[in-house]
Structures are given as structure tokens and as C-alpha cells.
Protein backbone atom coordinates (compact mmCIF):
# COMPACT_ATOMS: atom_id res chain seq x y z
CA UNK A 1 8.40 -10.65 1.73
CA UNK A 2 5.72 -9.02 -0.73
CA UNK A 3 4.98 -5.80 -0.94
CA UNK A 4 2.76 -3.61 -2.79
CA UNK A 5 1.05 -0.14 -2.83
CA UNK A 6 -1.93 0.58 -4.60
CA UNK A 7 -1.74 4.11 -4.85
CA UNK A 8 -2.38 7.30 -6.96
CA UNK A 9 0.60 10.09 -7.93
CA UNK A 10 -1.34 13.23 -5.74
CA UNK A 11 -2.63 11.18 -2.79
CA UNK A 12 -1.33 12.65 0.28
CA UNK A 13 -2.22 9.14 2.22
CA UNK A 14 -0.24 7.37 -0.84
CA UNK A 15 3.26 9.37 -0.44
CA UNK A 16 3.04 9.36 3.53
CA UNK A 17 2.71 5.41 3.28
CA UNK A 18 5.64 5.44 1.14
CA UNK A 19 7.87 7.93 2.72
CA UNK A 20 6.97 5.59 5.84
CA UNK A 21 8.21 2.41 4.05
CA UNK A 22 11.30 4.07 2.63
CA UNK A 23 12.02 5.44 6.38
CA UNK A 24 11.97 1.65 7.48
CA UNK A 25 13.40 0.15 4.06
CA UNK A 26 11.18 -2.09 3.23
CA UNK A 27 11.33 -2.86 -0.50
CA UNK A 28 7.58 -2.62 -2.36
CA UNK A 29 6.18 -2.80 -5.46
CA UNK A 30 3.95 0.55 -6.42
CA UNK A 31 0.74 0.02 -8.50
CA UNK A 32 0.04 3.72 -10.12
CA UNK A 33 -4.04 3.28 -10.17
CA UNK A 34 -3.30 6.78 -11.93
CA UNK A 35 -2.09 5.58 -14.58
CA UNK A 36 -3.34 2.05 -14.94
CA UNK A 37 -7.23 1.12 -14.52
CA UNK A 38 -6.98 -2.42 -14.31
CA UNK A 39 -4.97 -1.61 -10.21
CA UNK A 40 -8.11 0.50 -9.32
CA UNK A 41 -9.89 -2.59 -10.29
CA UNK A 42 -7.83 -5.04 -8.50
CA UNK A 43 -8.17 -2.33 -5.48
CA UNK A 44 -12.03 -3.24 -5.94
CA UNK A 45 -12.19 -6.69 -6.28
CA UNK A 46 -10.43 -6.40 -2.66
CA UNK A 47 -13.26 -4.97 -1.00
CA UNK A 48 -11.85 -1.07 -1.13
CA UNK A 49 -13.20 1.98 -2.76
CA UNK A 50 -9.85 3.61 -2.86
CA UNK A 51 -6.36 4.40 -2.34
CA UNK A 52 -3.83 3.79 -0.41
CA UNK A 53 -4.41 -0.28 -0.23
CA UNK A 54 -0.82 -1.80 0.97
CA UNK A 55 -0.63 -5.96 0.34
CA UNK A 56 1.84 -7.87 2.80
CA UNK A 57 1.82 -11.19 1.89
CA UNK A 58 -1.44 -11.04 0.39
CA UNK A 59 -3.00 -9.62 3.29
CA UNK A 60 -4.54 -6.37 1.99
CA UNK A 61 -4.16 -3.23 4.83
CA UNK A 62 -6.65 -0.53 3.60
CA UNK A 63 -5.78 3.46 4.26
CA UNK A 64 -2.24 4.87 5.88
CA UNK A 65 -2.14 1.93 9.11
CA UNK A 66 2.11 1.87 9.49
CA UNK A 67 1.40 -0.17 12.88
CA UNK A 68 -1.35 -2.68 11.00
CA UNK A 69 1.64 -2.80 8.14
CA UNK A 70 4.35 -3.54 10.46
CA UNK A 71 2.70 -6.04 12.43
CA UNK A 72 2.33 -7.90 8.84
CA UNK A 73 5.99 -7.62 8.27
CA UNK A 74 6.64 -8.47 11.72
CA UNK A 75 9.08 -5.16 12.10
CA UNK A 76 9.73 -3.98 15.62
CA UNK A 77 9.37 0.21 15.80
């Protein structure tokens, strides 16, 4: 199962969706758009104008949606 976060260090959205995760253990992969242009741009290219952008499987989940995120993992609450 893939995982990643498109996020930015001081986005209140970005460490919710994380804290979230870590609550439920699922494993991802964070991509700092902070510190590295070229994940803003991939954040783009999917359709988004910003961050958080959480990828399941490459199915990208726009904004803090822990039901739309779960339902991708197939997690029960």
C-alpha cells in the first residue's frame, strides 16, 4: 500500500492529516513542497492548487478527507 503526503512544514491541514495517519499507523511517504519545488509541481500537474494532496495507490485525495483516505486504504474506523 502507497502512501504519500504532499504537504508544507506550517500547514495546519498538512500536520492534522498526518497526526491522523500516525493515529491509525499507516506508513506514508511525506513530500515537503516547502522545501522542494518540483512536489508543488507534481501537486499541479494533479489538478490541485495546493496542499495537503494525500496519494493512495495513485488515487490523489485533495484537502484533510480521513474518511475519503480510509475508504482508499480500505481501513474500518
Amino acid at each position: 500500500m502507497a502512501v504519500i503526503v504532499y504537504s508544507r512544514p506550517h500547514c495546519i491541514e498538512c500536520n492534522v492529516l498526518k497526526r491522523f495517519l500516525n493515529d491509525y499507523k499507516i506508513e506514508y511517504e511525506v513530500k515537503d513542497c516547502g522545501t522542494h519545488p518540483e512536489y508543488l509541481e507534481e501537486v499541479k500537474q494533479m489538478g490541485f492548487l495546493g496542499v495537503p494532496v494525500t496519494v493512495v495507490n495513485g488515487k490523489a485525495i485533495h484537502g484533510l478527507q480521513p474518511e475519503a483516505i480510509l475508504d482508499a486504504l480500505k481501513v474500518e474506523e
